[in-house]
Protein backbone atom coordinates (compact mmCIF):
# COMPACT_ATOMS: atom_id res chain seq x y z
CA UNK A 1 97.34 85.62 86.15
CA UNK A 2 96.58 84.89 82.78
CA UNK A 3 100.55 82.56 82.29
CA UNK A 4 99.41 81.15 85.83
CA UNK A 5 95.80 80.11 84.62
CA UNK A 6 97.17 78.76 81.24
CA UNK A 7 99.74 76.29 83.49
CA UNK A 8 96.81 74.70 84.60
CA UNK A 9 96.61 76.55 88.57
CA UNK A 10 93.26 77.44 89.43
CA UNK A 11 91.46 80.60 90.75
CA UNK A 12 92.41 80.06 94.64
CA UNK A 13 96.16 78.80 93.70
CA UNK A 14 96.39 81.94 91.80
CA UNK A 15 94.92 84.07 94.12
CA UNK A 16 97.47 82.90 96.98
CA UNK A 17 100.34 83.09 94.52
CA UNK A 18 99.73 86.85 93.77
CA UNK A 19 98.41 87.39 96.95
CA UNK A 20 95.03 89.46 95.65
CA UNK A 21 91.65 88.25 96.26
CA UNK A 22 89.52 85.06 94.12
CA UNK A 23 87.28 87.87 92.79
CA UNK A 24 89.94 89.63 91.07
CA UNK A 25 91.33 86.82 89.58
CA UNK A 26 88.15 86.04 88.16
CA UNK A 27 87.62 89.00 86.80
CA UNK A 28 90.49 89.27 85.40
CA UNK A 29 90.52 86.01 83.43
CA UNK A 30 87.07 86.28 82.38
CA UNK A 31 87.96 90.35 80.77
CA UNK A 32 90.73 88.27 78.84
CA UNK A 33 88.82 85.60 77.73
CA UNK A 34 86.14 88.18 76.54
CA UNK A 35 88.66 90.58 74.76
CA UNK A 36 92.34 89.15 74.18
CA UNK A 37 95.16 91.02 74.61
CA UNK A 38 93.58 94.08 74.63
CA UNK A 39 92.32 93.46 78.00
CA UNK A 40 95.79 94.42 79.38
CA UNK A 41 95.82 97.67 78.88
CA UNK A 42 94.62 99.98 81.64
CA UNK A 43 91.26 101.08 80.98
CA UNK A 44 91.89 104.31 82.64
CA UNK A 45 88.96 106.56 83.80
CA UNK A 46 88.56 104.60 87.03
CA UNK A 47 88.53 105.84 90.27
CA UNK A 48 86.98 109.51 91.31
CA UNK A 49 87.34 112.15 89.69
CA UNK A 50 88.90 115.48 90.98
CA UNK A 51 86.57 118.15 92.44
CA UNK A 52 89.32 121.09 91.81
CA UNK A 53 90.57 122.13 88.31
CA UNK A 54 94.73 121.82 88.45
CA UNK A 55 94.75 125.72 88.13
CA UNK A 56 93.34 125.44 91.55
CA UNK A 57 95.61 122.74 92.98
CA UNK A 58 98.99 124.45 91.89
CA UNK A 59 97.10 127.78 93.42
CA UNK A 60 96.51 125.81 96.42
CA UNK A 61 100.16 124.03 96.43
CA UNK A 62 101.90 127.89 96.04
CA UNK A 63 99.68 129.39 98.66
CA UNK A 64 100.52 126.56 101.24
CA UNK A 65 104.63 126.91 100.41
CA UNK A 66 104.33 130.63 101.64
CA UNK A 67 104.81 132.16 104.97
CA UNK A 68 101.37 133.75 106.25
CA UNK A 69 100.94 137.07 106.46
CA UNK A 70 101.79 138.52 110.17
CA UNK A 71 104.09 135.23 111.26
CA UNK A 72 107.30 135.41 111.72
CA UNK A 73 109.94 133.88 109.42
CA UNK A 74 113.01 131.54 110.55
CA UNK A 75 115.84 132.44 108.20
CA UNK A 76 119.29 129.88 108.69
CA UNK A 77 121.31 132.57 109.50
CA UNK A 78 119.24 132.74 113.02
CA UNK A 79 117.76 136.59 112.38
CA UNK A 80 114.09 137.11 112.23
């Protein structure tokens, strides 16, 4: 965005190249004409934040990988 801007293409032209919307291109420029560089990185912390602990999740992940209790199990060599 920043290369396009600088080559003298404006918000819309920029927008269509990338194909992302005016807005973000306006942010965009205006974060790197407040901070530089610096306004590349990824600011991280965005986005929501996760209601389980990962203790939880890999709990979750083993429990669902298991065969219930009472269900029969398919085994390749066609016994049960």
């Amino acid at each position: 965005m920043i290369e396009l801007s600088w080559s003298g293409l404006r918000v819309p032209a920029i927008a269509v190249e990338l194909e992302c919307s005016r807005k973000t291109v306006r942010c965009r420029l205006h974060r790197f004409n407040r901070a530089g560089l610096e306004s590349l990185d990824d600011l991280g912390g965005q986005g929501r934040k996760r209601r389980i602990t990962e203790e939880e999740r890999s709990r979750i992940i083993s429990l669902v990988k298991t065969v219930p209790p009472g269900r029969l199990r398919w085994e390749p060599v066609g016994e049960l």
